[in-house]
N, C-alpha and C. Protein backbone atom coordinates (compact mmCIF):
# COMPACT_ATOMS: atom_id res chain seq x y z
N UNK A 1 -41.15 -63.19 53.09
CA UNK A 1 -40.58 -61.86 53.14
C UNK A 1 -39.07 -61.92 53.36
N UNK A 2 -38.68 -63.07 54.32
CA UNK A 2 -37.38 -62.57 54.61
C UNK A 2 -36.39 -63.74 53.61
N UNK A 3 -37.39 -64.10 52.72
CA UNK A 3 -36.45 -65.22 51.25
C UNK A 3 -36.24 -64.03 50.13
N UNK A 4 -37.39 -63.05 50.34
CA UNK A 4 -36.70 -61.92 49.20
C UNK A 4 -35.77 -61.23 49.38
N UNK A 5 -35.70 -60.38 50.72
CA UNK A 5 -34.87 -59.84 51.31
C UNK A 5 -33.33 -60.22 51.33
N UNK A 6 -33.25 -61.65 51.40
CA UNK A 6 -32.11 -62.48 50.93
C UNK A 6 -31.59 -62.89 49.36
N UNK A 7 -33.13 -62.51 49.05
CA UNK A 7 -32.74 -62.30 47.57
C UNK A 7 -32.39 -61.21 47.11
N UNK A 8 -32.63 -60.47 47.65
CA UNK A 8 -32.06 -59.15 47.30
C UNK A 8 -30.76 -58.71 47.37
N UNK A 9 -30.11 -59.39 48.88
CA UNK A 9 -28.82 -59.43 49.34
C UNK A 9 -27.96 -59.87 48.66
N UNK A 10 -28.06 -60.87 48.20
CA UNK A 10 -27.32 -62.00 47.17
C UNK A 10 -27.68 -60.90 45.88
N UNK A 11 -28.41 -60.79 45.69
CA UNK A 11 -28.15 -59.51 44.48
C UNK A 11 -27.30 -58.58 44.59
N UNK A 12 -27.81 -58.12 45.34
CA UNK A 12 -27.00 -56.82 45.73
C UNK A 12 -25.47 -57.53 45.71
N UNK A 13 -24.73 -58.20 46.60
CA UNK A 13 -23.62 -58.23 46.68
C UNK A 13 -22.98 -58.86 45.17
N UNK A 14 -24.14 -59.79 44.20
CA UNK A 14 -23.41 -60.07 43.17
C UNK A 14 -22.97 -58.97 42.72
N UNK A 15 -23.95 -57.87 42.30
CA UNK A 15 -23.68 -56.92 41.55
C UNK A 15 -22.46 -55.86 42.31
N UNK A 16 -22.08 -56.34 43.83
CA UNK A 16 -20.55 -55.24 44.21
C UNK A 16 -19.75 -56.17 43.51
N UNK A 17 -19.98 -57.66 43.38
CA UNK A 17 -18.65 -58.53 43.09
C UNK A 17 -18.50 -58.46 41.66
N UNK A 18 -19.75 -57.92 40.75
CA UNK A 18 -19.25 -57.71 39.78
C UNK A 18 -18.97 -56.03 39.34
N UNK A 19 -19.24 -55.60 39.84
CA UNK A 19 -18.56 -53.78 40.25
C UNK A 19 -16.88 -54.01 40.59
N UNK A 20 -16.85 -54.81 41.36
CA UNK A 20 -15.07 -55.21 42.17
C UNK A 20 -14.64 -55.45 41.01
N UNK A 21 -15.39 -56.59 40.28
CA UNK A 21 -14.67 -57.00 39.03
C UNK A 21 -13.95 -56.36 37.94
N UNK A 22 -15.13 -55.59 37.76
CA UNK A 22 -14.91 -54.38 36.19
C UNK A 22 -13.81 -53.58 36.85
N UNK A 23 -13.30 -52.79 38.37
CA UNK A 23 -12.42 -52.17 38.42
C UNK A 23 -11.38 -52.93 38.70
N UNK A 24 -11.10 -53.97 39.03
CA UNK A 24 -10.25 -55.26 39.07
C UNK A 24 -9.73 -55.19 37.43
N UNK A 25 -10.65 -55.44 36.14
CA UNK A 25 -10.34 -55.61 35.03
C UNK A 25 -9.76 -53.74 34.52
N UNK A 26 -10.25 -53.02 35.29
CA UNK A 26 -9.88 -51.88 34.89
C UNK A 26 -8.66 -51.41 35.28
N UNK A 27 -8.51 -51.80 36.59
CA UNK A 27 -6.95 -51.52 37.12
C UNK A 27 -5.73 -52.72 35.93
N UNK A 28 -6.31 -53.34 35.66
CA UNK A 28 -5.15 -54.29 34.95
C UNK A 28 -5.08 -53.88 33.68
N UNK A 29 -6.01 -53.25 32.97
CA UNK A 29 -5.86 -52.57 31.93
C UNK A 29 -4.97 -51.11 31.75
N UNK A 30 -4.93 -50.56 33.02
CA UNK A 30 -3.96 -49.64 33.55
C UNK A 30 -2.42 -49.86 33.63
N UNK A 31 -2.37 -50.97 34.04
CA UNK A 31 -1.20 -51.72 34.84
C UNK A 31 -0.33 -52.01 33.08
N UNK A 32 -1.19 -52.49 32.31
CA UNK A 32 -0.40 -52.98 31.10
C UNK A 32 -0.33 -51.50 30.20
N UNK A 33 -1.04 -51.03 30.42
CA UNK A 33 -0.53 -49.46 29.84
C UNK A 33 0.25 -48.67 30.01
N UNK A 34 0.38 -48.81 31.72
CA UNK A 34 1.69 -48.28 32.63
C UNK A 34 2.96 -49.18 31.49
N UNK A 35 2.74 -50.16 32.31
CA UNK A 35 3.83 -50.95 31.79
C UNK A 35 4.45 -51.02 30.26
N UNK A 36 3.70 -51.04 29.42
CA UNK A 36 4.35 -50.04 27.53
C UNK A 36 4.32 -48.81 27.58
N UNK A 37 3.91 -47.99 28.78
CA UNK A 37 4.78 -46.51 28.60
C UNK A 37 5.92 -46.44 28.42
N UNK A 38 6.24 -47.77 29.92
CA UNK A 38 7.88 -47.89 30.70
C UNK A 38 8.59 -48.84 29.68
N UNK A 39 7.87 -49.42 28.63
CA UNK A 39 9.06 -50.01 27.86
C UNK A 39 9.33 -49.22 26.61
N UNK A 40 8.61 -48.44 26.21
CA UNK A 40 8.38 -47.01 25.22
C UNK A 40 9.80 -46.18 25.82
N UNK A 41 9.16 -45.97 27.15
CA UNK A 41 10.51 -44.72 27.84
C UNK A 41 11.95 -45.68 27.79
N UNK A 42 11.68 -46.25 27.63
CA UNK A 42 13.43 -47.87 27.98
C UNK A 42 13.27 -47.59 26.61
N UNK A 43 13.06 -47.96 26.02
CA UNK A 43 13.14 -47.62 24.46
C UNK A 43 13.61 -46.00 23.72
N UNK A 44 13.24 -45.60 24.62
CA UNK A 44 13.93 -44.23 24.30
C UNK A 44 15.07 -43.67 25.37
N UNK A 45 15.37 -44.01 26.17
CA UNK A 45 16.63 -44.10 26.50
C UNK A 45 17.76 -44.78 26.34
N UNK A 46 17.36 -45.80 25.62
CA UNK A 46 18.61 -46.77 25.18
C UNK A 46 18.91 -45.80 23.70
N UNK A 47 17.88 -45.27 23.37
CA UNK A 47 18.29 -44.70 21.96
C UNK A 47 18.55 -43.15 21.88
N UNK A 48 18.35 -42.07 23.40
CA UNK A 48 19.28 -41.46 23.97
C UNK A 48 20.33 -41.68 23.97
N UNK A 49 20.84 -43.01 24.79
CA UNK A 49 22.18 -43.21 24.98
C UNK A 49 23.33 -43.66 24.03
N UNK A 50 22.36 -44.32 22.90
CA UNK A 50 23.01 -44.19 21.48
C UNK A 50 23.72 -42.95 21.27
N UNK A 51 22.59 -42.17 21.14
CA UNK A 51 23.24 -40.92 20.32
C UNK A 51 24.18 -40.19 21.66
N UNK A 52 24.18 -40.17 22.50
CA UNK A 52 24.89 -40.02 22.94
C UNK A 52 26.36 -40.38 22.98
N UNK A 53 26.66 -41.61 23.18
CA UNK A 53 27.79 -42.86 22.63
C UNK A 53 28.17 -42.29 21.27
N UNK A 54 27.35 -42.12 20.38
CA UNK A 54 27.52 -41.29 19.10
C UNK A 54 28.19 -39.98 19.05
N UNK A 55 27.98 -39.09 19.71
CA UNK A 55 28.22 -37.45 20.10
C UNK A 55 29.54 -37.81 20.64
N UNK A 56 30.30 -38.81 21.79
CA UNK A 56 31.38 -38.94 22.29
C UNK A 56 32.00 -39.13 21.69
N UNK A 57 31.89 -40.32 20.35
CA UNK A 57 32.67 -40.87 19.83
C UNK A 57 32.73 -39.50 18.61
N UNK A 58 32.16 -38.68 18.05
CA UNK A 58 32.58 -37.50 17.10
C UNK A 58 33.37 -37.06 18.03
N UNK A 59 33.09 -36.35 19.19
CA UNK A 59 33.53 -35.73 19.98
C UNK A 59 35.41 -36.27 19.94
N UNK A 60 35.75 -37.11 20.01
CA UNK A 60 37.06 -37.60 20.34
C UNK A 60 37.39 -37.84 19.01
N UNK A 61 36.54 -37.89 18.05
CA UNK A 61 37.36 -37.50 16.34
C UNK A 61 37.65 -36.11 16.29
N UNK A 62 36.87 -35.20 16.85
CA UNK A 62 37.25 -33.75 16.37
C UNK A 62 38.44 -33.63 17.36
N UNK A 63 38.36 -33.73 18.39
CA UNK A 63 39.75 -33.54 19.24
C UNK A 63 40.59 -34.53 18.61
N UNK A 64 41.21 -35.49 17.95
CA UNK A 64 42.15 -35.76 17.35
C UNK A 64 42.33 -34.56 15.84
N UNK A 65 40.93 -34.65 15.65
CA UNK A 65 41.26 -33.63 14.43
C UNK A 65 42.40 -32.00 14.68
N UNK A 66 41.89 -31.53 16.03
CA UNK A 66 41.81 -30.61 16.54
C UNK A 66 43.78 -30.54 16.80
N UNK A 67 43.90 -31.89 17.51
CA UNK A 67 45.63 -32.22 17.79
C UNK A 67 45.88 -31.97 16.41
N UNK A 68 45.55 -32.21 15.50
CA UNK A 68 46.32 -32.42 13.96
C UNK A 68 46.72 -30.75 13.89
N UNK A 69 45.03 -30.54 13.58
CA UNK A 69 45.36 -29.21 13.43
C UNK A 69 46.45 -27.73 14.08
N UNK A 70 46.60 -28.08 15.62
CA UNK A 70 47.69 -27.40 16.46
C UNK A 70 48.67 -28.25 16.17
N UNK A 71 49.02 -29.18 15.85
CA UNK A 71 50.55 -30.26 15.45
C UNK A 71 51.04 -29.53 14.33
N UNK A 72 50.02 -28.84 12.85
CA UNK A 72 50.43 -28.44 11.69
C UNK A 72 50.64 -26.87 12.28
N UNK A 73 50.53 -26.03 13.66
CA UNK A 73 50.06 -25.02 13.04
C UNK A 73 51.46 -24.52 14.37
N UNK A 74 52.03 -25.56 14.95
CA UNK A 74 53.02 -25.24 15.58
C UNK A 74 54.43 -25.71 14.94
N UNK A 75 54.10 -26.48 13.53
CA UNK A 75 54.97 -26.96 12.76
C UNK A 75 55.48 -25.19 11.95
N UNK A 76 54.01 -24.91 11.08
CA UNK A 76 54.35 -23.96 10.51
C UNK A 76 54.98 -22.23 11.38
N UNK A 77 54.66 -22.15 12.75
CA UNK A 77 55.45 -21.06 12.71
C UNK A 77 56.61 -21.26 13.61
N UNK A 78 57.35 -22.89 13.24
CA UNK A 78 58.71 -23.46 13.72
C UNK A 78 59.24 -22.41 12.18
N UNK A 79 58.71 -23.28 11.14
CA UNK A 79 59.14 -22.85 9.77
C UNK A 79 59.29 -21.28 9.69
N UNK A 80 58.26 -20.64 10.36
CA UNK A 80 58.20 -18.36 10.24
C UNK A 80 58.93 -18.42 10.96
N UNK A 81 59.43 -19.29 11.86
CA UNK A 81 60.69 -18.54 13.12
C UNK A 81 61.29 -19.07 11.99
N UNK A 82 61.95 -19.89 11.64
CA UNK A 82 63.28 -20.34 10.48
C UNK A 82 63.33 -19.14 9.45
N UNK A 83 62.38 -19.10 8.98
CA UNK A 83 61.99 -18.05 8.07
C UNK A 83 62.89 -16.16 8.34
N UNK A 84 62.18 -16.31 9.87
CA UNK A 84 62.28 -14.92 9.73
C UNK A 84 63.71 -14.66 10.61
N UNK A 85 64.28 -16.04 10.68
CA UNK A 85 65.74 -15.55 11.36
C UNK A 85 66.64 -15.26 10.08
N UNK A 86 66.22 -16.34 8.87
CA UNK A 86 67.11 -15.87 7.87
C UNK A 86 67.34 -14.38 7.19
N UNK A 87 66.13 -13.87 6.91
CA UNK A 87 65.98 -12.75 6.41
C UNK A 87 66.82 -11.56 6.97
């Protein structure tokens, strides 16, 4: 009676150690899923920060554009003051 009872025990606990197991294998299957979210999200912030880097760098073409444009537009009413002193 008390060799089954021990057989039972030893059962029983194989079957928690293989219960431990499967959520042991289940948490690590988690863990690597976590983990290519976080290189997915790194992956999309480096390519945020592209376009970003991108947006600055237009950004500081249109403001040179922008100088051009007030450089020509304080040129031309040098020229309407010349203009309109002659008249």
């Amino acid at each position: 009676m008390q060799n089954a009872e021990s057989n039972d025990a030893v059962l029983n606990n194989q079957g928690m150690i293989l219960d431990n197991q499967n959520m042991i294998l289940d948490n690590q299957d988690t863990i690597v899923k976590n983990q290519d979210s976080l290189l997915n999200n790194q992956n999309t912030i480096i390519k945020n920060q592209d376009a970003i880097l991108n947006n600055q760098e237009t950004i500081v073409k249109n403001q040179a554009s922008l100088d051009a444009i007030i450089a020509n537009q304080e040129t031309m009413l040098s020229l309407l003051k010349k203009i309109a002193g002659e008249a």
